[in-house]
C-alpha atoms as a PDB file:
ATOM      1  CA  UNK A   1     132.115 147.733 -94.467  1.00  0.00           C
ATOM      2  CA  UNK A   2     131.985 151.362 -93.686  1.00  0.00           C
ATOM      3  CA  UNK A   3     134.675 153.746 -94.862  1.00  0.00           C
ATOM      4  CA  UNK A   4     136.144 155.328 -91.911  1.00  0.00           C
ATOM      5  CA  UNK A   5     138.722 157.479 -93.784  1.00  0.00           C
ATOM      6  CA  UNK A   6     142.616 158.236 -91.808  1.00  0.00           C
ATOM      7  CA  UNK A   7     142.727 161.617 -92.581  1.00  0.00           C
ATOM      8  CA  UNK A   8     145.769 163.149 -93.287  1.00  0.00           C
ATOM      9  CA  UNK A   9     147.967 160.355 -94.178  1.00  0.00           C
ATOM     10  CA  UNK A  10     150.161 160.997 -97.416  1.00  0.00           C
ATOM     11  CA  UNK A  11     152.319 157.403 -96.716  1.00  0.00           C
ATOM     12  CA  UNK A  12     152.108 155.070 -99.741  1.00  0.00           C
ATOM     13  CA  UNK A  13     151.916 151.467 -97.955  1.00  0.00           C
ATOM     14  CA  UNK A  14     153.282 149.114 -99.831  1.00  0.00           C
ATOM     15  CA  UNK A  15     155.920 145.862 -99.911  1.00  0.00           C
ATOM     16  CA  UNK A  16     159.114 148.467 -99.127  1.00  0.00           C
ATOM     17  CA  UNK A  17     156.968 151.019 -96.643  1.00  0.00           C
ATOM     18  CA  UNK A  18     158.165 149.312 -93.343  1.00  0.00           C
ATOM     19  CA  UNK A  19     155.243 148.607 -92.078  1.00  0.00           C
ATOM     20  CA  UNK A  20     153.474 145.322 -91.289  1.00  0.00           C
ATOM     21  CA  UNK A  21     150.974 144.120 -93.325  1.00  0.00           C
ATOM     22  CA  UNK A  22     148.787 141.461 -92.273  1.00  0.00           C
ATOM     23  CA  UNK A  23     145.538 139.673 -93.587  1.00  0.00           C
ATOM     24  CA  UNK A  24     142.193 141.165 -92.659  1.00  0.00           C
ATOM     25  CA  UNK A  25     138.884 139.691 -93.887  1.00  0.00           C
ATOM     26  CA  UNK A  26     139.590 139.671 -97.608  1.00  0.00           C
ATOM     27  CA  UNK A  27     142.664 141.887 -98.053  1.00  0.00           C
ATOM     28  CA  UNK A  28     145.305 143.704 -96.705  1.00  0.00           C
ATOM     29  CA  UNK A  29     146.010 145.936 -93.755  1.00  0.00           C
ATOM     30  CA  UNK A  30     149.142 147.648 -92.496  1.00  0.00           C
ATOM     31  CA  UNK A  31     149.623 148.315 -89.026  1.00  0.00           C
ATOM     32  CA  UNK A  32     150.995 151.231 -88.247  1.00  0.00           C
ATOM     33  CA  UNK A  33     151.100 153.400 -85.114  1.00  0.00           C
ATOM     34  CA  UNK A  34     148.136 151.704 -83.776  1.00  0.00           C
ATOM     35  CA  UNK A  35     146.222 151.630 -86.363  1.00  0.00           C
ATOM     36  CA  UNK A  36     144.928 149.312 -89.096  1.00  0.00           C
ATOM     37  CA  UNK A  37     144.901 151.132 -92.016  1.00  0.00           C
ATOM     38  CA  UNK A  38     143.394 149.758 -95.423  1.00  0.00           C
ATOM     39  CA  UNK A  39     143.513 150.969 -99.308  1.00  0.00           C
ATOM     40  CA  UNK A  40     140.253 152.238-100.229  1.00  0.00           C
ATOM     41  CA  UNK A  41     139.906 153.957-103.770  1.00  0.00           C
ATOM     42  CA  UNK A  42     142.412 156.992-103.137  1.00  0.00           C
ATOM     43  CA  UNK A  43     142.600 156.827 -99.818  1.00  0.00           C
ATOM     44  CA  UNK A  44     143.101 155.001 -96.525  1.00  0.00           C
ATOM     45  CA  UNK A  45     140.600 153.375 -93.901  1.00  0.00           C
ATOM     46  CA  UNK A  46     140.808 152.578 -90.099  1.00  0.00           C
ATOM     47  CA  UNK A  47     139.934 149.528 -89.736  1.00  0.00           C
ATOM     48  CA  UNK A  48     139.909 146.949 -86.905  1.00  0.00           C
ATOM     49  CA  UNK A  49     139.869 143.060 -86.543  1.00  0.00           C
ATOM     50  CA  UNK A  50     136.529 142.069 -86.123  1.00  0.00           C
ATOM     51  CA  UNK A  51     135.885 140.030 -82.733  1.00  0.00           C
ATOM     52  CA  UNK A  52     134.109 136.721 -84.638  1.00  0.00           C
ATOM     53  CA  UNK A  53     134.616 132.517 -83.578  1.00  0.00           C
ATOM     54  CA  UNK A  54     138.449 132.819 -84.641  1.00  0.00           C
ATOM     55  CA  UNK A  55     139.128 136.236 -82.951  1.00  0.00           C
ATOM     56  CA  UNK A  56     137.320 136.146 -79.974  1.00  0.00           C
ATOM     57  CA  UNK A  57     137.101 138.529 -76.927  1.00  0.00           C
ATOM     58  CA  UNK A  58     136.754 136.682 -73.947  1.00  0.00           C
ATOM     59  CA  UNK A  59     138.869 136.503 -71.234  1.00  0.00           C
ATOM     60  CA  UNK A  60     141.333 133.011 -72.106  1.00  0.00           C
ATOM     61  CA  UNK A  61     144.218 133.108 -70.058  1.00  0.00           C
ATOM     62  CA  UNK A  62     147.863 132.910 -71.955  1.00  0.00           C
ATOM     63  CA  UNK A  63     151.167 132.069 -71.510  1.00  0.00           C
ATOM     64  CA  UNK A  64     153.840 132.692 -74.550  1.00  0.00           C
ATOM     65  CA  UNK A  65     156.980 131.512 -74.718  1.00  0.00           C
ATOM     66  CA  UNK A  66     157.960 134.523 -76.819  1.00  0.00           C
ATOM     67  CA  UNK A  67     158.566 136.718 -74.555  1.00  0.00           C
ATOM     68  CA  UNK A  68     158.996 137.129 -70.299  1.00  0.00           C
ATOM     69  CA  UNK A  69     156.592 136.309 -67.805  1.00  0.00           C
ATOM     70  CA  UNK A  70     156.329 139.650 -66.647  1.00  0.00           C
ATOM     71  CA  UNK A  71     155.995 141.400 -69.833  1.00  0.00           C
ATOM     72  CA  UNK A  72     153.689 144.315 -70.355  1.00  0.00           C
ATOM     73  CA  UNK A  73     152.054 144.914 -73.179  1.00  0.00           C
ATOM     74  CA  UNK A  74     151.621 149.106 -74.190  1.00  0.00           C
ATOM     75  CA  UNK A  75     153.255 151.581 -76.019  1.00  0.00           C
ATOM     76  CA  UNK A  76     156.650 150.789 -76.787  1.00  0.00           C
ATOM     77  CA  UNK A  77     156.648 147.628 -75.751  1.00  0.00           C
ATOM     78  CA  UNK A  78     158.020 146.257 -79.254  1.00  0.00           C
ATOM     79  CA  UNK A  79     154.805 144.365 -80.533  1.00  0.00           C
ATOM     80  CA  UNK A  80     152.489 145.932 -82.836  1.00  0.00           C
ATOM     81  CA  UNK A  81     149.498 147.118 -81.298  1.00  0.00           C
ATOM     82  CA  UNK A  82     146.220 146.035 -83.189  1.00  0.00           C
ATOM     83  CA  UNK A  83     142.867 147.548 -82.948  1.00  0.00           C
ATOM     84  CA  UNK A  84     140.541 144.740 -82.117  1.00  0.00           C
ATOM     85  CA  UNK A  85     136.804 145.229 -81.659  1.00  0.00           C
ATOM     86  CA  UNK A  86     136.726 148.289 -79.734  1.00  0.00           C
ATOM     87  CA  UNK A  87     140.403 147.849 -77.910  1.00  0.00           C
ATOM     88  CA  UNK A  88     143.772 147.457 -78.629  1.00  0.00           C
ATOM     89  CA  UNK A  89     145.476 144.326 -78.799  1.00  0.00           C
ATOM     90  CA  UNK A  90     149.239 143.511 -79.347  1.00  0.00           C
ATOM     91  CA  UNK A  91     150.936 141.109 -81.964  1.00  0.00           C
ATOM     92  CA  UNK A  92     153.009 138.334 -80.921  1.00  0.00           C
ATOM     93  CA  UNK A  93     154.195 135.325 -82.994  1.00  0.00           C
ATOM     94  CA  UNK A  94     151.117 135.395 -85.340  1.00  0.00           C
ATOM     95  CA  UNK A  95     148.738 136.098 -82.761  1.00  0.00           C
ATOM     96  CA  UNK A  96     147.241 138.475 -81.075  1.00  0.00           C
ATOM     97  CA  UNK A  97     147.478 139.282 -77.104  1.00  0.00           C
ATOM     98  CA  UNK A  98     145.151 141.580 -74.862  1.00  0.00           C
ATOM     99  CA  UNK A  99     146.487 142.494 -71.455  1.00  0.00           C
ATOM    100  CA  UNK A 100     143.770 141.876 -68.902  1.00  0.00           C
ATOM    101  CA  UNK A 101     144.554 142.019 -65.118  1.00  0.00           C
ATOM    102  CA  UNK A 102     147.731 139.673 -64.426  1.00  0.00           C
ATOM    103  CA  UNK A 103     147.756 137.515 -67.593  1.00  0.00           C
ATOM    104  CA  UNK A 104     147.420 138.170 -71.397  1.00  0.00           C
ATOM    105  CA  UNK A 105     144.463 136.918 -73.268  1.00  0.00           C
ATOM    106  CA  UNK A 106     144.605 135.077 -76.193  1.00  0.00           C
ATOM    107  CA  UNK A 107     142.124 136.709 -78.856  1.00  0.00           C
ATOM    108  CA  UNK A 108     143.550 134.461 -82.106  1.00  0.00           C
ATOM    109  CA  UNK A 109     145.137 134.110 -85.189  1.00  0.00           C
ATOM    110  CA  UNK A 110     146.275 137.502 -87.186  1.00  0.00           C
ATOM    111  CA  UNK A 111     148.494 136.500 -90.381  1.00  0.00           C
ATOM    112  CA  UNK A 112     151.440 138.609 -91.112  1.00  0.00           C
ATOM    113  CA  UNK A 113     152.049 138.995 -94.617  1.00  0.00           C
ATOM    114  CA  UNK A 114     154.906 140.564 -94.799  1.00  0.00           C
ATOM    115  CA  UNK A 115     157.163 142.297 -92.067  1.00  0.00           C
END
């Protein structure tokens, strides 16, 4: 993997940071405005979910009982947005949603670690 160094960013993640830290590839990521940010040697990286056979970017149609049919997904919305591939996706009961057209797709599994 490439380091793709967040510039700029003198937050400590951790256990007590308040962000949420899920499990990417092989180790930890914390999301955090948008972002995906990893611990690399003294610094952080941006990283995204990789699209792959369990986090897939196609269009499958999905309904979720977590939250109202008419929903939208964006900024503010109250899930965690995720960067996926090369878009965002949003976080919702351990798995990740992509607004497309008039229904959410369901991209797969992300697995929070702590909240």
């Amino acid at each position: 993997m490439t380091c793709n160094m967040h510039e700029n960013h003198d937050h400590k993640h951790g256990p007590d940071c308040g962000h949420v830290a899920v499990k990417h590839d092989d180790h930890l990521g914390y999301l955090h405005d948008g972002h995906l940010h990893c611990a690399h040697e003294d610094h952080y990286d941006e990283h995204s979910v990789a699209v792959s056979d369990s986090n897939p970017d196609l269009c499958a149609p999905h309904e979720c009982s977590s939250h109202e049919a008419d929903h939208v997904h964006g900024h503010g919305c109250g899930h965690q947005a995720v960067p996926h591939g090369d878009h965002i996706d949003y976080l919702v009961d351990g798995h990740l949603h992509h607004p497309h057209g008039d229904h959410c797709d369901n991209h797969g599994p992300l697995q929070v670690v702590q909240a």
